[in-house]
C-alpha atoms as a PDB file:
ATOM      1  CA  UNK A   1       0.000   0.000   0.000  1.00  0.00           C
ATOM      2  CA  UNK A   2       1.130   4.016  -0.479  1.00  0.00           C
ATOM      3  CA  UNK A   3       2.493   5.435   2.523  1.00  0.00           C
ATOM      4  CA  UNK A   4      -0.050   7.743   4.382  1.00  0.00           C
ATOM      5  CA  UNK A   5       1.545  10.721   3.536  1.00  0.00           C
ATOM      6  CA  UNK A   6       1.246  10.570   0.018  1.00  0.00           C
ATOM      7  CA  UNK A   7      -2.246   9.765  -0.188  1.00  0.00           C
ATOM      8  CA  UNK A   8      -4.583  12.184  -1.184  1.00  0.00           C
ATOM      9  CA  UNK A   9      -7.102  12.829   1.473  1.00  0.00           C
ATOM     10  CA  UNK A  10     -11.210  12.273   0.109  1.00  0.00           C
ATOM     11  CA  UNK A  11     -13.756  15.132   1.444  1.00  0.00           C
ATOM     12  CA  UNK A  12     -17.057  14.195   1.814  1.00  0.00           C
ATOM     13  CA  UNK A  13     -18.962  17.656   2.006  1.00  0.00           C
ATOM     14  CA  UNK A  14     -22.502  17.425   3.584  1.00  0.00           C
ATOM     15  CA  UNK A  15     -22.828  13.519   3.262  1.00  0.00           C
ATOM     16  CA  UNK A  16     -26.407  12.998   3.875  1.00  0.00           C
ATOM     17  CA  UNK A  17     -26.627   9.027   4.505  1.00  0.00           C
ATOM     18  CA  UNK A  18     -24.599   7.295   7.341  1.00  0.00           C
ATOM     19  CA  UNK A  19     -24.343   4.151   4.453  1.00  0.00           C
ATOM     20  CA  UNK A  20     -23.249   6.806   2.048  1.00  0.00           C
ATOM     21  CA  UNK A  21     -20.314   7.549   4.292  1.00  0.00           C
ATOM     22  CA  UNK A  22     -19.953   3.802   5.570  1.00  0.00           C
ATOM     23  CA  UNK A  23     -19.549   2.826   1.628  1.00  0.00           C
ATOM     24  CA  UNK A  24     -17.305   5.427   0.376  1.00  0.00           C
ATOM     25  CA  UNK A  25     -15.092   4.294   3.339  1.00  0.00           C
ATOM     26  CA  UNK A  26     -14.882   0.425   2.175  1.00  0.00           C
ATOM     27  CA  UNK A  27     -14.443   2.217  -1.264  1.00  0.00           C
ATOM     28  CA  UNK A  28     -11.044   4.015  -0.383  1.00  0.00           C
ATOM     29  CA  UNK A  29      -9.921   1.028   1.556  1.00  0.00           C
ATOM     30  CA  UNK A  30     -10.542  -1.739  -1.208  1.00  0.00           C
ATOM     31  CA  UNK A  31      -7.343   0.742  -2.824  1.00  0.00           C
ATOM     32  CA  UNK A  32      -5.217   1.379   0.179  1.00  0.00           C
ATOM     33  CA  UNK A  33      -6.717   4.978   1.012  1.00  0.00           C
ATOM     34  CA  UNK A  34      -7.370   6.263   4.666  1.00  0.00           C
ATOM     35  CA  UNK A  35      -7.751   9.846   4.625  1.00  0.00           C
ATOM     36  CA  UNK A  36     -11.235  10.969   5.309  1.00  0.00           C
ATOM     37  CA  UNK A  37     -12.263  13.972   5.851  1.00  0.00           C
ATOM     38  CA  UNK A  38     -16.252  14.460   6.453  1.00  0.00           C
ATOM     39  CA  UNK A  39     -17.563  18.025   6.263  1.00  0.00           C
ATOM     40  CA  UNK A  40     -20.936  18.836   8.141  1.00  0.00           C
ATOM     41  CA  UNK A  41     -22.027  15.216   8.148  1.00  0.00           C
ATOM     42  CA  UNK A  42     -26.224  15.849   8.106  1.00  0.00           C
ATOM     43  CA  UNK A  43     -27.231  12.990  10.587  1.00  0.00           C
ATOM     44  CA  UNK A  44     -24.571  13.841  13.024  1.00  0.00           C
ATOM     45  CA  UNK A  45     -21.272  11.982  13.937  1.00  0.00           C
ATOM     46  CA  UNK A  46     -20.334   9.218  14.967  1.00  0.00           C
ATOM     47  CA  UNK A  47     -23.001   7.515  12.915  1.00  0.00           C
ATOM     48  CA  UNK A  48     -24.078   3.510  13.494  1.00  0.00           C
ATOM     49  CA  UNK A  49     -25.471   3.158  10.024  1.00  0.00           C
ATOM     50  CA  UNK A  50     -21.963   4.317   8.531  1.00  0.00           C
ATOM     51  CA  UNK A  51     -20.020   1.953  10.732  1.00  0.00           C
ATOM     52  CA  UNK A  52     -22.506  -1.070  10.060  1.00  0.00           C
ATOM     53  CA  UNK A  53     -21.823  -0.378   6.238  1.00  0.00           C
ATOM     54  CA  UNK A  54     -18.211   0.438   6.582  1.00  0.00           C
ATOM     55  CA  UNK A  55     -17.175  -3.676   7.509  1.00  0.00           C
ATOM     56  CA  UNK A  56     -13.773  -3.913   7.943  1.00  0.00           C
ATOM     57  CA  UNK A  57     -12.984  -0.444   6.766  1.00  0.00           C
ATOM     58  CA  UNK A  58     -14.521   0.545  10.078  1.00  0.00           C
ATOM     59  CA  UNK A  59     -10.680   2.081  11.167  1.00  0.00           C
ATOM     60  CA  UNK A  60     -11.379   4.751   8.484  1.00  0.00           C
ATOM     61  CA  UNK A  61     -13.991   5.767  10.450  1.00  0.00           C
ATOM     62  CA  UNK A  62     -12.596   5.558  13.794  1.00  0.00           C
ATOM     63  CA  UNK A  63      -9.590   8.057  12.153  1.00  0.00           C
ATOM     64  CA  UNK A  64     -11.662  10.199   9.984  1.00  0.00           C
ATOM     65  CA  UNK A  65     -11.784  14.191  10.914  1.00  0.00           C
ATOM     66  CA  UNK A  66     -14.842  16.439  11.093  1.00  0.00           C
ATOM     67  CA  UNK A  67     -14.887  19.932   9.730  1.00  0.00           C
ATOM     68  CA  UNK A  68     -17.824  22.404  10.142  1.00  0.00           C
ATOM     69  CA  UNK A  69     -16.677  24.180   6.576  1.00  0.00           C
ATOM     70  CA  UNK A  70     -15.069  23.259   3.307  1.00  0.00           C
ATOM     71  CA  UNK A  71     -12.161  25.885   3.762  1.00  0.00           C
ATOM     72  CA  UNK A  72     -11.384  24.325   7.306  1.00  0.00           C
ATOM     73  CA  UNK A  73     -11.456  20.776   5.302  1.00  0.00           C
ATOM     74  CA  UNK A  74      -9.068  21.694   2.858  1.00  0.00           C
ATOM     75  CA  UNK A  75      -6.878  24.453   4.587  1.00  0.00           C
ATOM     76  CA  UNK A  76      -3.303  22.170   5.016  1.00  0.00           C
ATOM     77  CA  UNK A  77      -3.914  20.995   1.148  1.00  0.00           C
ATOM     78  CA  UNK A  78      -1.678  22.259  -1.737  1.00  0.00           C
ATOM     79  CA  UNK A  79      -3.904  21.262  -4.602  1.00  0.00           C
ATOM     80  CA  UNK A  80      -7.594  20.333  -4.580  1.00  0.00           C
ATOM     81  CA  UNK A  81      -9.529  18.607  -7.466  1.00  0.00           C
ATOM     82  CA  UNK A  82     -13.220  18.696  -7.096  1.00  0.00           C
ATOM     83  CA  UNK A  83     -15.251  15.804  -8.361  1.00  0.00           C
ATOM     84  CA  UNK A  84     -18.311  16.968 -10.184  1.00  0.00           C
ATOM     85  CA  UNK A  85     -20.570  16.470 -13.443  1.00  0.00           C
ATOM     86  CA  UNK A  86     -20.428  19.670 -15.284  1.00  0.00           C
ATOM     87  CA  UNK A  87     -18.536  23.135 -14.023  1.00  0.00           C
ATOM     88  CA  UNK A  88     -21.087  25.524 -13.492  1.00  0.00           C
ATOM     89  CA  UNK A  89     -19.934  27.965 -15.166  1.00  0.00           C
ATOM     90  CA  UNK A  90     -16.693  28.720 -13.572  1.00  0.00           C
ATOM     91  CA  UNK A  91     -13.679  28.425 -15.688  1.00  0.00           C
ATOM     92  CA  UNK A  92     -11.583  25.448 -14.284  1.00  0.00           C
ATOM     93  CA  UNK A  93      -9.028  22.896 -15.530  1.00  0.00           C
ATOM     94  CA  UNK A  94     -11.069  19.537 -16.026  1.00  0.00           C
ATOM     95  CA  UNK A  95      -9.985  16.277 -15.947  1.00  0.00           C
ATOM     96  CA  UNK A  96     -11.020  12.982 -16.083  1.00  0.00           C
ATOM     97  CA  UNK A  97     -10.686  10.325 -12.997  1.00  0.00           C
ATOM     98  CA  UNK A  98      -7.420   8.887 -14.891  1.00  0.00           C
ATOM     99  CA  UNK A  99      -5.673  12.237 -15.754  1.00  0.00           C
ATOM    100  CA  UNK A 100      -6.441  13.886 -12.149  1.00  0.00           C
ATOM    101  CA  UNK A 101      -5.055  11.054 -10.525  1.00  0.00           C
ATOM    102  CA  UNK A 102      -1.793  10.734 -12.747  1.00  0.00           C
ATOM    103  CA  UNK A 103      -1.538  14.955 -11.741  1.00  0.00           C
ATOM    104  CA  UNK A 104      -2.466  13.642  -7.859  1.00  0.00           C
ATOM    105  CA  UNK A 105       0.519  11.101  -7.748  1.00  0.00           C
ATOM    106  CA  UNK A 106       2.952  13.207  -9.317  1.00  0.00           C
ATOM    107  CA  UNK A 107       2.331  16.466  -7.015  1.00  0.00           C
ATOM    108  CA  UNK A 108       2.159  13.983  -4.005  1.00  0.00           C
ATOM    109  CA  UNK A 109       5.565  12.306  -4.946  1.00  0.00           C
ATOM    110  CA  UNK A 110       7.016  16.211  -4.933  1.00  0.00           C
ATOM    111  CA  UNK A 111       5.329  16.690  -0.952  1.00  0.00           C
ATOM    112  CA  UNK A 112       2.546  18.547  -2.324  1.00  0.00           C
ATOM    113  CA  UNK A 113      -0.964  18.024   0.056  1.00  0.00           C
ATOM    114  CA  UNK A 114      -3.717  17.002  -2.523  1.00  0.00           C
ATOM    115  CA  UNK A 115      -7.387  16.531  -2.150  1.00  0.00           C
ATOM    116  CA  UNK A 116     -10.381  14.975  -3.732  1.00  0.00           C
ATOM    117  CA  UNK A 117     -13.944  16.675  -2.927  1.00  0.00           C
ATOM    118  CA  UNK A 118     -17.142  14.867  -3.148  1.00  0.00           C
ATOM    119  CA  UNK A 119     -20.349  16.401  -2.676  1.00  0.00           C
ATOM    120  CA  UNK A 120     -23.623  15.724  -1.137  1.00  0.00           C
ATOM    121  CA  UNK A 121     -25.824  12.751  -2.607  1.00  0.00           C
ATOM    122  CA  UNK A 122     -28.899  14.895  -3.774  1.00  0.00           C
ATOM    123  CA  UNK A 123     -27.727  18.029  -4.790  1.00  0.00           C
ATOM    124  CA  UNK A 124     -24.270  17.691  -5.503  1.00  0.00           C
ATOM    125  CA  UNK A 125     -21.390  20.287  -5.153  1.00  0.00           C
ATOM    126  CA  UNK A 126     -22.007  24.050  -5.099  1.00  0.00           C
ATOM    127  CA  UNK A 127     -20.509  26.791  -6.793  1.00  0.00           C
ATOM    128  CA  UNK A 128     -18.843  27.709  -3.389  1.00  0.00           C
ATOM    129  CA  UNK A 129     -17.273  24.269  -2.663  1.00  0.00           C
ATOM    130  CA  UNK A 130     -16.065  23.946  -6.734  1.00  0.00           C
ATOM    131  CA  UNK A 131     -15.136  27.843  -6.402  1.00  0.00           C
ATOM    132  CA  UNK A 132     -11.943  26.455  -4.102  1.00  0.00           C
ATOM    133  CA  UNK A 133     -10.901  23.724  -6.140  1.00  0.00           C
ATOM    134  CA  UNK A 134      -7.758  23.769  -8.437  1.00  0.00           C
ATOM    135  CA  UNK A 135      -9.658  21.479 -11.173  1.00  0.00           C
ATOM    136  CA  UNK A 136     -12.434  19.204 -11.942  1.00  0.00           C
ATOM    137  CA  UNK A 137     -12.574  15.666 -12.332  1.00  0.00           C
ATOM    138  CA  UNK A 138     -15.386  14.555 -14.503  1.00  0.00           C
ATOM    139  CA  UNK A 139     -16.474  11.317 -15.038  1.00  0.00           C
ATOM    140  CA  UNK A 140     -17.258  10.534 -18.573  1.00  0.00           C
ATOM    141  CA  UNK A 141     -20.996   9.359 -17.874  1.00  0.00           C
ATOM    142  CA  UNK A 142     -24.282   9.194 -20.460  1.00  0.00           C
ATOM    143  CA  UNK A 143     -25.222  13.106 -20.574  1.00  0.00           C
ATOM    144  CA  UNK A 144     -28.770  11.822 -19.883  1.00  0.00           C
ATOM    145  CA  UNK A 145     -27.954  10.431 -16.345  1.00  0.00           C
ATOM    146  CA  UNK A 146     -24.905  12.043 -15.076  1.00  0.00           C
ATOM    147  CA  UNK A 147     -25.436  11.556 -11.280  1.00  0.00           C
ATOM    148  CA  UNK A 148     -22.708   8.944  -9.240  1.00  0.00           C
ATOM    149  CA  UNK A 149     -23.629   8.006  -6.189  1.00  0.00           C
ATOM    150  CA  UNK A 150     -21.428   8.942  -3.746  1.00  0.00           C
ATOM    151  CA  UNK A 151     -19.928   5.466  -3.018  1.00  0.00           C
ATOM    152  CA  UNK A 152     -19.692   4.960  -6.295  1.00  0.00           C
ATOM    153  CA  UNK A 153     -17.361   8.198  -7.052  1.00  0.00           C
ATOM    154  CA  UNK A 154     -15.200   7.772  -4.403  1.00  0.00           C
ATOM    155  CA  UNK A 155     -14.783   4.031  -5.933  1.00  0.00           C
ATOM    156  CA  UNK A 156     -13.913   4.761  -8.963  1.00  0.00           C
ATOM    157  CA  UNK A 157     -11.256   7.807  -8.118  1.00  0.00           C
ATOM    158  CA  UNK A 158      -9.928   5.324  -5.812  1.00  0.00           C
ATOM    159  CA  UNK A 159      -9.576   2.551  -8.559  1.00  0.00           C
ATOM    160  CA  UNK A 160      -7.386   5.484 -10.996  1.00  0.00           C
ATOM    161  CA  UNK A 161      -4.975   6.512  -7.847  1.00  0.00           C
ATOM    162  CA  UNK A 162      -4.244   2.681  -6.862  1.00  0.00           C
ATOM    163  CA  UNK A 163      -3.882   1.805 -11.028  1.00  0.00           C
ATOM    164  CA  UNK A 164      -0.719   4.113 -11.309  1.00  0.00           C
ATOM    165  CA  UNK A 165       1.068   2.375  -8.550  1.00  0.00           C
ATOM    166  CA  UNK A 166       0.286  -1.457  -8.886  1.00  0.00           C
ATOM    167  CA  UNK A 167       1.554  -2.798 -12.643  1.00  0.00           C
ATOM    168  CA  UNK A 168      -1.777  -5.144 -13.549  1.00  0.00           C
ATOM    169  CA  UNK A 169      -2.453  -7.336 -16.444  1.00  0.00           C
ATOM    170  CA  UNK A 170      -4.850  -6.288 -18.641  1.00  0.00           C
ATOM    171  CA  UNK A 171      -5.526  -9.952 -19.440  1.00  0.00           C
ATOM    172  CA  UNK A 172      -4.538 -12.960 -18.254  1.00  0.00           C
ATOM    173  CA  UNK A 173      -5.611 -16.613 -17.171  1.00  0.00           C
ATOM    174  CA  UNK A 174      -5.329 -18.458 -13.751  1.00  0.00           C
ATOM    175  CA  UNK A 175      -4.339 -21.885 -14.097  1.00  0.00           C
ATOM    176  CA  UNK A 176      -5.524 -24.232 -12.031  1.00  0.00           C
ATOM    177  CA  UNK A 177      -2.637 -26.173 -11.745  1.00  0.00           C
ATOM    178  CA  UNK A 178       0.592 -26.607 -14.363  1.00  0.00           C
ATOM    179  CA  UNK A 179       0.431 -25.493 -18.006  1.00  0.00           C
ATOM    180  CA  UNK A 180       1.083 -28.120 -20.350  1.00  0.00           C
ATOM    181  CA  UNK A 181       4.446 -28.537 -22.017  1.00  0.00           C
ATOM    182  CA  UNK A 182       4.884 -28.647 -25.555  1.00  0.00           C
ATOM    183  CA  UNK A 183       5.654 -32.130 -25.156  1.00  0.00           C
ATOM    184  CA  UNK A 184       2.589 -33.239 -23.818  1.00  0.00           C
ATOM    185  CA  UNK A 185       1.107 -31.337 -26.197  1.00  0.00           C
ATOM    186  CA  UNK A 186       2.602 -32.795 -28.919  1.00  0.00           C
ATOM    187  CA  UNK A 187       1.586 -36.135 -26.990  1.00  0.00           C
ATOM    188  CA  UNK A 188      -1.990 -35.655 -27.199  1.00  0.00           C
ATOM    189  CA  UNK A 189      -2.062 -34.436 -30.905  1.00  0.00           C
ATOM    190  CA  UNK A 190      -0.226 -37.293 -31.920  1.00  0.00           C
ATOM    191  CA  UNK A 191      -2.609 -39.979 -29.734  1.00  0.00           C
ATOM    192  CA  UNK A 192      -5.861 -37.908 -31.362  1.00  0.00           C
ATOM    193  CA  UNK A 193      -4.133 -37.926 -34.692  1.00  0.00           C
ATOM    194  CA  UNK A 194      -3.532 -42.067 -34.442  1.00  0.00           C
ATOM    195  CA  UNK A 195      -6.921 -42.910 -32.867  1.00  0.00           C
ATOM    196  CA  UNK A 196      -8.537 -40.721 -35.592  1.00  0.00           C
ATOM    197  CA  UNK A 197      -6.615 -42.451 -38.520  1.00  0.00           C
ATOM    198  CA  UNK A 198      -7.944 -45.878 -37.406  1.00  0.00           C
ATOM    199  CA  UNK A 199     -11.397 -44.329 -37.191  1.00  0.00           C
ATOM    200  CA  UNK A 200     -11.151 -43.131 -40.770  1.00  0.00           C
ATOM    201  CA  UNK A 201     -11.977 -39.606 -39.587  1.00  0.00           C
ATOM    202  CA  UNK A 202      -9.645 -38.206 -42.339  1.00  0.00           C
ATOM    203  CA  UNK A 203     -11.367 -38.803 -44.890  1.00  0.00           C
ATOM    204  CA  UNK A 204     -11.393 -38.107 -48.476  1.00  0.00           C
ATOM    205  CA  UNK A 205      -7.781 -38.814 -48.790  1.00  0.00           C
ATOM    206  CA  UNK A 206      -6.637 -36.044 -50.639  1.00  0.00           C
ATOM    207  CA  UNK A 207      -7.923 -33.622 -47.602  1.00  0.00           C
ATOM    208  CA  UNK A 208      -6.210 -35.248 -44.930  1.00  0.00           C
ATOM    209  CA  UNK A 209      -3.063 -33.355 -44.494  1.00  0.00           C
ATOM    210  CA  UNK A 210      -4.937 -30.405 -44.101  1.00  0.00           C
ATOM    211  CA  UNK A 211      -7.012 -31.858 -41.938  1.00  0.00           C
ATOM    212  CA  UNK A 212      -4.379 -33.223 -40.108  1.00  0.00           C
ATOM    213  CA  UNK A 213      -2.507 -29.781 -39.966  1.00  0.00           C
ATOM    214  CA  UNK A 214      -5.665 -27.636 -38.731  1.00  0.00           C
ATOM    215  CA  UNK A 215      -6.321 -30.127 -35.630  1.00  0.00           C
ATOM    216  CA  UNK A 216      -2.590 -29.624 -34.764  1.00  0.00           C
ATOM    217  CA  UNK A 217      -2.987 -25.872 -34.915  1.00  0.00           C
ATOM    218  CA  UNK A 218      -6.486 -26.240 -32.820  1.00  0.00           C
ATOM    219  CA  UNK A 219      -4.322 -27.674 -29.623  1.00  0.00           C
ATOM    220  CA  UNK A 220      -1.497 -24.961 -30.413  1.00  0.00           C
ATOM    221  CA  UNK A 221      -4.550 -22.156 -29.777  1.00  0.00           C
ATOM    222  CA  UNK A 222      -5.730 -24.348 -26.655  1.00  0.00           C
ATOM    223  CA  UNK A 223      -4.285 -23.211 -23.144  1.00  0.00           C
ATOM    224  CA  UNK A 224      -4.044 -26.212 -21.313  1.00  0.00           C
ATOM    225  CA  UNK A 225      -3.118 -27.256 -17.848  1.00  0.00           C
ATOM    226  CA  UNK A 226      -1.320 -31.119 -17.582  1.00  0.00           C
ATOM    227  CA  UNK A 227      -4.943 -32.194 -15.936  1.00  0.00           C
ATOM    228  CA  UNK A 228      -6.322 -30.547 -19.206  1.00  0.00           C
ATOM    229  CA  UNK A 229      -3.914 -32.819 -21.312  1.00  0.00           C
ATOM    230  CA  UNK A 230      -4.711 -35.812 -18.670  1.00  0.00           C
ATOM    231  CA  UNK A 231      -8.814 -35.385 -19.305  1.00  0.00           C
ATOM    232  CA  UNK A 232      -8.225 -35.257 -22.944  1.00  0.00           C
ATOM    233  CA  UNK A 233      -6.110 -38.578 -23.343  1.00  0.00           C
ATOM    234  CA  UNK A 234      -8.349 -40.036 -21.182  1.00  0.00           C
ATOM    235  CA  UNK A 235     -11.730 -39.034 -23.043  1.00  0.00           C
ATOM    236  CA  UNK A 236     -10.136 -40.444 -26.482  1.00  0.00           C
ATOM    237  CA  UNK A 237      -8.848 -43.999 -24.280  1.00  0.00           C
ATOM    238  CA  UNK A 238     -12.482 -44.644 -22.464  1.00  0.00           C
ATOM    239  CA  UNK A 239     -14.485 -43.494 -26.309  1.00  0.00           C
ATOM    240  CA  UNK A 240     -11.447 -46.588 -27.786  1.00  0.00           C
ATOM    241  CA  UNK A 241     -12.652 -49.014 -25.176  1.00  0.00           C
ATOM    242  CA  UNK A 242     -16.235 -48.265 -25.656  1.00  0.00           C
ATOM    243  CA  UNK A 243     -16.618 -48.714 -29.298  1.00  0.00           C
ATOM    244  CA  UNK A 244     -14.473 -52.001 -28.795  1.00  0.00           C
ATOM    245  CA  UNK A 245     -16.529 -53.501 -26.504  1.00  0.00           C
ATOM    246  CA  UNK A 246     -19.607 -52.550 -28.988  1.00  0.00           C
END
């Protein structure tokens, strides 16, 4: 996980739902985050429905600090980015989730204090609270319904600040258990090829090369585990000994 210090720190201003706060809290934790900040919380604090909903990101809570205002929230901050759905219009940098939180990682790795706003669940930021930020991180959502839920903002800035520290895969498969050497490949296209021949499967003559030649490249585009490979022999042994004892 980042070290504390270079986390951004995630304002909630006016959360109006205890679960709204509870969720936004497993949110930042799922990606290593632990700086809350809560602004004028509307049910009061501490708040059982947030804690109930937090889980086991119920420390976040425990840690999180309370601010009456939105300039007390963000007063020891260098660089604020304000997550909202359009501007308002004020004239402000805006960026998507992705580009603010390349900007966020490379002011924090210099010392600077950043910070990510989120506004209230029914009304969403005002000009006031967007007024202090530095820029604007818009999420590119259908024009028609533009609104995140809170939890669900806070999830998906997470997500972009945790991608630009942990190299992932954009594709890969789990094995469970060994891949299969060429060998055994080789092993299994050759008992398939064999069993096949005596079945008269490649059939008319003049085709069977190519026939022979596309079933080799079929394994070749398989991945296979050596229980794949195992299954596979054993499939074309029992389907032998069945249409021998017939």
């Amino acid at each position: 996980m980042p070290r504390a210090e270079h986390q951004p720190a995630f304002v909630l201003i006016r959360p109006q739902m205890g679960e709204n706060i509870g969720a936004a809290a497993r949110g930042m934790w799922n990606f290593g985050l632990d700086r809350m900040r809560i602004i004028a919380p509307r049910d009061g604090w501490p708040n059982q429905k947030a804690v109930a909903m937090a889980s086991g990101a119920g420390r976040l809570l425990d840690e999180a600090q309370i601010f009456d205002d939105t300039a007390g929230a963000i007063a020891d901050c260098d660089y604020v980015y304000a997550t909202t759905a359009r501007p308002r219009g004020l004239t402000k940098l805006v960026l998507t989730p992705e580009a603010a939180m390349q900007d966020a990682r490379a002011r924090a790795a210099q010392g600077q204090k950043v910070a990510v706003m989120f506004g209230p669940e029914r009304s969403g930021m005002e000009n006031d609270d967007i007024a202090r930020a530095n820029a604007i991180i818009s999420v590119p959502v259908n024009p028609d319904f533009p609104s995140l839920n809170l939890a669900q903002c806070v999830l998906l800035t997470g997500y972009e600040w945790q991608r630009e520290a942990v190299e992932v895969d954009a594709s890969r498969v789990d094995a469970a258990g060994d891949w299969a050497e060429q060998i055994e490949i080789e092993k299994l296209s050759e008992h398939y090829e064999e069993r096949l021949e005596a079945a008269g499967f490649f059939y008319p003559e003049h085709k069977a090369e190519n026939m022979k030649l596309n079933l080799r490249n079929m394994w070749s585009r398989m991945p296979m585990t050596r229980a794949d490979v195992q299954m596979l022999h054993g499939m074309m042994r029992q389907m032998v000994r069945w249409k021998e004892r017939g």
